[in-house]
N, C-alpha and C. Protein backbone atom coordinates (compact mmCIF):
# COMPACT_ATOMS: atom_id res chain seq x y z
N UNK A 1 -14.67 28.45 8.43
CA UNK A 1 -13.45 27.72 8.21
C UNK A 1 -12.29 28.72 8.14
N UNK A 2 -10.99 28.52 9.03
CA UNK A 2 -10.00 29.52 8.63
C UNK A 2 -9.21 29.46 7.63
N UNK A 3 -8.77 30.65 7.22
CA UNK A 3 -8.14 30.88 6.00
C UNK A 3 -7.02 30.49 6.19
N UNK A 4 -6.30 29.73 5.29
CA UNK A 4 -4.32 29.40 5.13
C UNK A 4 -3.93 30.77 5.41
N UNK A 5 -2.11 30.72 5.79
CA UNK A 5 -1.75 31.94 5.52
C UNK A 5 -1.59 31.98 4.45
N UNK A 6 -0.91 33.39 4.43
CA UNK A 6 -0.79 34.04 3.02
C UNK A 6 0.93 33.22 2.41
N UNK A 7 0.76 32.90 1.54
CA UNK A 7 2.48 32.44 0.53
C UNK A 7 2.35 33.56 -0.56
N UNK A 8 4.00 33.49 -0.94
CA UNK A 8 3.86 34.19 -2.11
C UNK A 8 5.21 33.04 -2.89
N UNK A 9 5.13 33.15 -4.32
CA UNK A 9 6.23 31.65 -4.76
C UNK A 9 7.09 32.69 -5.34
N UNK A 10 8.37 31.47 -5.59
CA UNK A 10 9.09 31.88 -6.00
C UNK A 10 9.92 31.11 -6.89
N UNK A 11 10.39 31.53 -8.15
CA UNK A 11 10.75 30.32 -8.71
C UNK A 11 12.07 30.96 -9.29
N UNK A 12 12.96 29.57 -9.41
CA UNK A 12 14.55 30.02 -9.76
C UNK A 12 14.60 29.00 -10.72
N UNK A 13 15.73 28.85 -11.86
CA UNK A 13 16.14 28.30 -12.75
C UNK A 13 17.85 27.76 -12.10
N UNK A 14 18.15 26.84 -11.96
CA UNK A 14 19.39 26.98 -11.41
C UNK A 14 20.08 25.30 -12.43
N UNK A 15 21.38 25.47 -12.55
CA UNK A 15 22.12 24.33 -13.03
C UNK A 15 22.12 23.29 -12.30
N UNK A 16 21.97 21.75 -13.24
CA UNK A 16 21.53 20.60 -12.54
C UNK A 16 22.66 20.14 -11.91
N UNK A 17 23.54 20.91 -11.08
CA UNK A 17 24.80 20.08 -10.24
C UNK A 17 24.12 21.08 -9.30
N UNK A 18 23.65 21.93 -9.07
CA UNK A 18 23.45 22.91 -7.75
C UNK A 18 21.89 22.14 -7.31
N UNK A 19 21.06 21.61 -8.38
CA UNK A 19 19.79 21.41 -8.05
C UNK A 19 20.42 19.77 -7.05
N UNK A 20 20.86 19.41 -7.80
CA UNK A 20 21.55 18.15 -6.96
C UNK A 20 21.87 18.16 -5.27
N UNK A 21 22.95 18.88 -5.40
CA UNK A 21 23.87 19.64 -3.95
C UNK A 21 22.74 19.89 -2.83
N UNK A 22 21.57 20.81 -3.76
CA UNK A 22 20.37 21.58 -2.93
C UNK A 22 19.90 20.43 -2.34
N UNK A 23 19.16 19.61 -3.09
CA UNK A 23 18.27 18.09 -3.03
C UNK A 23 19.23 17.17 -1.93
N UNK A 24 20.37 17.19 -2.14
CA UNK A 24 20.94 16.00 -1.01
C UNK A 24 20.99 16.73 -0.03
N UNK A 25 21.36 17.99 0.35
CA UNK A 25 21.62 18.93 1.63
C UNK A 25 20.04 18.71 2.07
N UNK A 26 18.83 18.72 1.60
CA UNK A 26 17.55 19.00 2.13
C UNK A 26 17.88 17.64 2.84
N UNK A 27 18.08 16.28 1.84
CA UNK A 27 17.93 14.69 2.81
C UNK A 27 18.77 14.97 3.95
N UNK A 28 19.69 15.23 4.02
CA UNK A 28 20.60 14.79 5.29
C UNK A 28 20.07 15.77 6.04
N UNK A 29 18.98 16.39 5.74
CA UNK A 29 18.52 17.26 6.94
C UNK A 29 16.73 16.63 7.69
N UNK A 30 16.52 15.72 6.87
CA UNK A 30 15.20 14.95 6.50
C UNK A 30 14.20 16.59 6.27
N UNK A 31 14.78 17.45 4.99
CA UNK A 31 13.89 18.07 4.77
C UNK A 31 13.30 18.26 3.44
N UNK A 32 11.81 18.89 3.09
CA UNK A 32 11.95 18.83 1.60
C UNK A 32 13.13 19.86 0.89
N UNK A 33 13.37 19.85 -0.35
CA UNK A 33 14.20 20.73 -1.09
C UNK A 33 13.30 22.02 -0.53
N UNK A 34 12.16 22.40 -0.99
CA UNK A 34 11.41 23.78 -0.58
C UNK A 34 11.61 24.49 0.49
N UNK A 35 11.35 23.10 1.70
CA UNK A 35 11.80 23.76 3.05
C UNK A 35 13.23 24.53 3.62
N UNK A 36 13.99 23.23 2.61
CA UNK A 36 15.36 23.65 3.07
C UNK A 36 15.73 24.92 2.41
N UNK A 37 15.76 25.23 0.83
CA UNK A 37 15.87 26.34 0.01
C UNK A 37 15.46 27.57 0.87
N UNK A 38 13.97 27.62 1.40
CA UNK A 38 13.27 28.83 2.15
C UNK A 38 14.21 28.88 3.28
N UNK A 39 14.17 28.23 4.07
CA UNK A 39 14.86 28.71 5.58
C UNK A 39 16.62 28.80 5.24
N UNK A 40 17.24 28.50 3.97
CA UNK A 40 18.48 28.74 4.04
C UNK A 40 18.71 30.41 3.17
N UNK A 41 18.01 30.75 2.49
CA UNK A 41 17.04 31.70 2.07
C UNK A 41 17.31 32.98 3.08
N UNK A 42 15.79 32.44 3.85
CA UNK A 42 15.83 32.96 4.78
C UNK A 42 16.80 33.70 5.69
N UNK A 43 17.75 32.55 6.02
CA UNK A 43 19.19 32.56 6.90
C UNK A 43 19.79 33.82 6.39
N UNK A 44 19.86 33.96 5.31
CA UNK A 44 21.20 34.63 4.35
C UNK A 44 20.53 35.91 4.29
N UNK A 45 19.24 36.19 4.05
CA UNK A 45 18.83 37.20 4.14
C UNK A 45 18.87 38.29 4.96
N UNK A 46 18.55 37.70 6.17
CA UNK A 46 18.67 38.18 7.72
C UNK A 46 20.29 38.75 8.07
N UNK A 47 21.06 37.56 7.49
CA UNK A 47 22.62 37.94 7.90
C UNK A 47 22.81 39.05 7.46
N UNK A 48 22.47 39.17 5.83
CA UNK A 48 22.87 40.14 5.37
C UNK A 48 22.07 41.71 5.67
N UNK A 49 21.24 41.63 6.30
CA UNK A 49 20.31 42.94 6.23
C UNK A 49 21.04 42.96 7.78
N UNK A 50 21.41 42.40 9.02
CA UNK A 50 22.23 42.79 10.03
C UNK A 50 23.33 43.31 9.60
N UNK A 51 24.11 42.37 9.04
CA UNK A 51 25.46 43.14 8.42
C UNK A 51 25.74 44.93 7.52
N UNK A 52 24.21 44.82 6.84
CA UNK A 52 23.97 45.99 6.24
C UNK A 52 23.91 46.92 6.99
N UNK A 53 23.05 46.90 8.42
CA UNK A 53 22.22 47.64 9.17
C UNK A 53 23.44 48.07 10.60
N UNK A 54 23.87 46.93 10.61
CA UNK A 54 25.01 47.12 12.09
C UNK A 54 26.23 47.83 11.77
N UNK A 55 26.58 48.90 12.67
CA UNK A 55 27.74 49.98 12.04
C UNK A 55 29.18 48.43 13.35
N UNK A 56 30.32 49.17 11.69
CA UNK A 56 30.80 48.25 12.53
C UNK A 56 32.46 48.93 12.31
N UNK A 57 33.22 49.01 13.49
CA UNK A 57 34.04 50.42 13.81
C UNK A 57 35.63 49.86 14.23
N UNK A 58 36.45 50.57 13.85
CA UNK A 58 37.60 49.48 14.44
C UNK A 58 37.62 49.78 15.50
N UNK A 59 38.79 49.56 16.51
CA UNK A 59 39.40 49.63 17.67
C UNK A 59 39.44 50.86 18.25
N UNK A 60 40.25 51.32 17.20
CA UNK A 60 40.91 52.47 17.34
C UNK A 60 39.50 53.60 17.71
N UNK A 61 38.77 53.60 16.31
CA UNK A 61 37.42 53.94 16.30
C UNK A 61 36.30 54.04 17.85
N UNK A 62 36.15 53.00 17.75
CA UNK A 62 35.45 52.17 19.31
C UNK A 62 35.86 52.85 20.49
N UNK A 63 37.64 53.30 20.57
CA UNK A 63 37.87 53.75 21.85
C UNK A 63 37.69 55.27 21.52
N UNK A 64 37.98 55.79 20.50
CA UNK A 64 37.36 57.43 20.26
C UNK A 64 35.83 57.77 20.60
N UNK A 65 35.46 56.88 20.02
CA UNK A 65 33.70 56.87 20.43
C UNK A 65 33.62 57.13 22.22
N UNK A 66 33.88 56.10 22.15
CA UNK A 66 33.93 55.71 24.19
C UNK A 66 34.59 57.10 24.48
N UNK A 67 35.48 57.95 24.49
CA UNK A 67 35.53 58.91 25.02
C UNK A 67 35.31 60.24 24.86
N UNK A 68 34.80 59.84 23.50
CA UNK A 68 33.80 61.30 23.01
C UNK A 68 32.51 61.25 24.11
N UNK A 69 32.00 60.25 24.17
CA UNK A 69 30.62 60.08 25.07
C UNK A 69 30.88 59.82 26.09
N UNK A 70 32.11 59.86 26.69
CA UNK A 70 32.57 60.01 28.52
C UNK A 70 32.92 61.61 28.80
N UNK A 71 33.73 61.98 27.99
CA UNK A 71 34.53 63.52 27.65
C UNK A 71 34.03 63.94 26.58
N UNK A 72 32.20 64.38 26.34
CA UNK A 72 32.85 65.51 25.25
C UNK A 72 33.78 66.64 24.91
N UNK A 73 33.69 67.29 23.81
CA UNK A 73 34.14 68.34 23.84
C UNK A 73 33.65 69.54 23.95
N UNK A 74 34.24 70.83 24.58
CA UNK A 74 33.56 71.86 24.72
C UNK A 74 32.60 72.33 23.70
N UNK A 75 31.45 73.33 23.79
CA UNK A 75 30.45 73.35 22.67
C UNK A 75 31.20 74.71 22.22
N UNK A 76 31.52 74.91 20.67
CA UNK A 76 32.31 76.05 20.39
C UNK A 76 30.92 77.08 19.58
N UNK A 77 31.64 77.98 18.79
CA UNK A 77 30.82 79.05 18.96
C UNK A 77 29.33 78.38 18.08
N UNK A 78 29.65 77.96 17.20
CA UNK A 78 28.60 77.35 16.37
C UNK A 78 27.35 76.67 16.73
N UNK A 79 27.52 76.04 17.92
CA UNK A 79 26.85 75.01 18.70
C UNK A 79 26.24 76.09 19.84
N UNK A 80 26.43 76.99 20.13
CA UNK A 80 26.43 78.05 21.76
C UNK A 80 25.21 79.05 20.32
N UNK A 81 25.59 78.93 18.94
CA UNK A 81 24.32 80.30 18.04
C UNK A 81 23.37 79.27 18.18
N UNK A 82 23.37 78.21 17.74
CA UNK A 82 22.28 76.50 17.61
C UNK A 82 21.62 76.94 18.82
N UNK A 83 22.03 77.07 19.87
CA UNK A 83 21.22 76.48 21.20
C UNK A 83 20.55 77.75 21.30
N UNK A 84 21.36 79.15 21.17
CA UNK A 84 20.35 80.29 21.43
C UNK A 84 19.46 80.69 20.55
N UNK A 85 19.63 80.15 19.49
CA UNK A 85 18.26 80.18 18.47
C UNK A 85 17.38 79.88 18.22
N UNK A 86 17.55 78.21 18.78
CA UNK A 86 16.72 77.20 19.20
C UNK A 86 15.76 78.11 20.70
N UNK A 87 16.87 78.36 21.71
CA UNK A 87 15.78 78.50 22.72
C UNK A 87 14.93 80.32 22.42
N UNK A 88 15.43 80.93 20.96
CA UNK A 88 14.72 82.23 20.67
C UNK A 88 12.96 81.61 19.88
N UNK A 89 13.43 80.52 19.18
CA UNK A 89 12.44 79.91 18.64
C UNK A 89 11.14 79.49 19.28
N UNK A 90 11.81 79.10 20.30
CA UNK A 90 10.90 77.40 21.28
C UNK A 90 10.08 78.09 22.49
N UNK A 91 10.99 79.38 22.89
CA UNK A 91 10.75 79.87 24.41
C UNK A 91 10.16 81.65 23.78
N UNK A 92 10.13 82.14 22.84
CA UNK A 92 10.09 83.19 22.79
C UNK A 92 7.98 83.46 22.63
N UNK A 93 7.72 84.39 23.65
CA UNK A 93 6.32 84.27 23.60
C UNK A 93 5.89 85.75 22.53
C-alpha cells in the first residue's frame, strides 16, 4: 500500500475578525480555509524569497552595467600581478 506524502502542521492563533475575512475569502473561492491559508501562504512566500534573491538596479545603474560588460575597462596594475600569479601558480611545473 503507498505511503501519503509527507505534511508537516502548522498552527496560528489569529483574532476573530481576521479568522472571519480568512473563512469568507476561502468560500468565494469554493475553498477550504486550510487550502486557501496554505496556497496564499505559499504565494507570499515565494514573492518574497524572489524579491529577496533578485538584485534590482536603477536606470542609471542598468545602463552602467550594460557598458561595463560591452566596454570594459583596461586591466590596471593590480589585475595584470592577479593574472601573473595565478598563471605562476597553475602553469608552473
Amino acid at each position: 500500500m503507498p505511503t501519503p506524502p509527507a505534511t508537516a502542521r502548522l498552527e496560528a492563533r489569529l483574532p476573530p475578525d481576521v479568522h472571519a475575512l480568512l473563512k469568507r475569502a476561502a468560500e468565494l473561492q469554493g475553498r477550504t480555509l486550510t487550502d486557501f491559508v496554505v496556497s496564499a501562504a505559499h504565494e507570499a512566500a515565494q514573492r518574497t524569497i524572489a524579491e529577496a534573491d533578485g538584485i534590482r538596479l536603477s536606470l542609471i545603474d542598468q545602463t552602467r552595467f550594460a557598458e561595463a560588460l560591452l566596454a570594459p575597462p583596461a586591466a590596471n596594475r593590480a589585475l595584470n600581478c592577479a593574472f601573473t600569479r595565478r598563471r605562476q601558480l597553475l602553469c608552473d611545473d
